[in-house]
Protein backbone atom coordinates (compact mmCIF):
# COMPACT_ATOMS: atom_id res chain seq x y z
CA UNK A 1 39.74 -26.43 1.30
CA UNK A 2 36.56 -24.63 0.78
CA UNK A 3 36.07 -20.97 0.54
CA UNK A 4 32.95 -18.62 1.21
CA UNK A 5 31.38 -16.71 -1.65
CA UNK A 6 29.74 -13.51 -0.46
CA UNK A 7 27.65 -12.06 -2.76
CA UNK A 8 26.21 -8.77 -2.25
CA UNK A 9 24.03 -6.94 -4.59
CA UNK A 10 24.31 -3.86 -5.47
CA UNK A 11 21.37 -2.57 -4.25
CA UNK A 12 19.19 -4.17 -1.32
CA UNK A 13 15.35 -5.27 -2.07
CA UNK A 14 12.88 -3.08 -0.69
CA UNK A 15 10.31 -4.81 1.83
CA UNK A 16 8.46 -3.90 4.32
CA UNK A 17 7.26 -0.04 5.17
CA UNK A 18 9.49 1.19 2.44
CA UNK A 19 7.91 0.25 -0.27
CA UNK A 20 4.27 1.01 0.69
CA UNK A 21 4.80 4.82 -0.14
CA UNK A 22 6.81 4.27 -2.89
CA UNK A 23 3.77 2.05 -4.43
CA UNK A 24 1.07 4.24 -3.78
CA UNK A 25 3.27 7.00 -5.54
CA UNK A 26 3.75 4.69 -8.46
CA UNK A 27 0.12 4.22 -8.77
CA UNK A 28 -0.95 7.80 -8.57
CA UNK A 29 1.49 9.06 -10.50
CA UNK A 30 -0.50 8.60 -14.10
CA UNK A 31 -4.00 9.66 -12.73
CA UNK A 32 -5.34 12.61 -11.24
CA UNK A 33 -4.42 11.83 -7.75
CA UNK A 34 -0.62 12.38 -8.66
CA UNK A 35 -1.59 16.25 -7.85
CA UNK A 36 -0.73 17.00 -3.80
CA UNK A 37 -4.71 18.49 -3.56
CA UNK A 38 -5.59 14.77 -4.31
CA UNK A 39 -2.84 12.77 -3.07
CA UNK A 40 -2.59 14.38 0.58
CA UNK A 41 -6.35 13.08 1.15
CA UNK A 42 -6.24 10.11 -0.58
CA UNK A 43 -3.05 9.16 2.28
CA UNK A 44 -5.05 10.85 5.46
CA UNK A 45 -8.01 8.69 4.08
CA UNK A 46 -5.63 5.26 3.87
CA UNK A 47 -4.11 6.13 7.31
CA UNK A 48 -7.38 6.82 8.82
CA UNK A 49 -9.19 3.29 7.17
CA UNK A 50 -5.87 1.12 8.43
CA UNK A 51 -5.70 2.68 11.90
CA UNK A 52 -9.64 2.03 12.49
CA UNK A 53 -9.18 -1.53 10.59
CA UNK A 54 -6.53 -2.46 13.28
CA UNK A 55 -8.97 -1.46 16.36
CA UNK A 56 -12.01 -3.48 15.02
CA UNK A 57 -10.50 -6.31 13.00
CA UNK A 58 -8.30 -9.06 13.48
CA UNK A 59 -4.66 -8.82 11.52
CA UNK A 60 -5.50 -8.87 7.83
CA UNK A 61 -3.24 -8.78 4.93
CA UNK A 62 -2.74 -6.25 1.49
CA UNK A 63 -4.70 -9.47 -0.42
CA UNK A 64 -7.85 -9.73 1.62
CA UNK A 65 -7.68 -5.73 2.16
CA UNK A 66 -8.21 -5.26 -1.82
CA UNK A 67 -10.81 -8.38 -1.89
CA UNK A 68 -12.91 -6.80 1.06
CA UNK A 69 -12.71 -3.48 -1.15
CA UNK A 70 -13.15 -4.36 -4.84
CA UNK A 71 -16.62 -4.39 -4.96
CA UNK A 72 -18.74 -2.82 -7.76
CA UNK A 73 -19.15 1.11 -7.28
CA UNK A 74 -22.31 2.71 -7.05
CA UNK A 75 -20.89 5.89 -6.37
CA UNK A 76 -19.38 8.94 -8.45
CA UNK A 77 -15.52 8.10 -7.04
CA UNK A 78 -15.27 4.73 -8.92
CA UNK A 79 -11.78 6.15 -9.79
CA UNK A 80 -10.48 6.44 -5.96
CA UNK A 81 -11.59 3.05 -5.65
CA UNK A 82 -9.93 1.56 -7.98
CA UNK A 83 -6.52 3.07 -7.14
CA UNK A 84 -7.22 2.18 -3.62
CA UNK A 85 -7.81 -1.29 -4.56
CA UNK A 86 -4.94 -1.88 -7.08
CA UNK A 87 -2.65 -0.10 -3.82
CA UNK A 88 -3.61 -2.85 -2.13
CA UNK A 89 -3.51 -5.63 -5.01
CA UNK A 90 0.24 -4.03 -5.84
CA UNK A 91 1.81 -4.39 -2.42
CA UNK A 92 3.11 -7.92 -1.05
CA UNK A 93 -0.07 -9.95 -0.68
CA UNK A 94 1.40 -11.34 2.82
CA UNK A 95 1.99 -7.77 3.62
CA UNK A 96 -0.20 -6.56 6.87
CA UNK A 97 -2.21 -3.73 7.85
CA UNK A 98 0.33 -3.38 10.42
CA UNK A 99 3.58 -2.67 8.14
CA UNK A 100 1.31 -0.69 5.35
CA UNK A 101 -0.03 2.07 7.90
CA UNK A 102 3.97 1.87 8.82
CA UNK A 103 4.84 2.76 5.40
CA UNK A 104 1.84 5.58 5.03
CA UNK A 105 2.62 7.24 8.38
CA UNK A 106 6.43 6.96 7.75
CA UNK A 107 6.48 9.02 4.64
């Protein structure tokens, strides 16, 4: 006789859209985009980059995303660009362009 175990957790992983705003919140939260009058343009600016990345590239991924973009800054908003980049580097590396402008225009 053999019996089913069903195990379910107690809460369900997050994947997908719902965890790109949730990242992007985690890594602003400590620096001075955490503040809505730096936040709200850092997202338009994300949304805006992914939906023009999906017109003029082929499907990319969160990995290659944050390799295209971590490139040494020459300009006064090495900050942005770094959280931008570690956005990227902190979401699934599998994850595409697709399901992140998902998550960002989801919020």
């Amino acid at each position: 006789m053999s019996a089913s175990l069903h195990i379910i957790p107690a809460r369900p992983p997050r994947v997908g859209p719902a965890i790109v705003m949730e990242t992007l919140r985690r890594i602003t939260k400590y620096t001075r985009f955490n503040d809505a009058d730096a936040f709200d343009p850092l997202l338009e600016d994300l949304i805006l980059y992914l939906r023009d990345m999906r017109r003029v590239t082929p499907p990319l991924c969160a990995a290659l995303i944050a390799q295209g973009l971590d490139v040494p800054a020459a300009h006064p908003s090495h900050e942005r660009q770094n959280v931008i980049v570690t956005f990227f580097r902190s979401l699934p590396p599998r994850m595409t362009a697709r399901l992140i402008l998902s998550g960002l225009e989801g919020q």
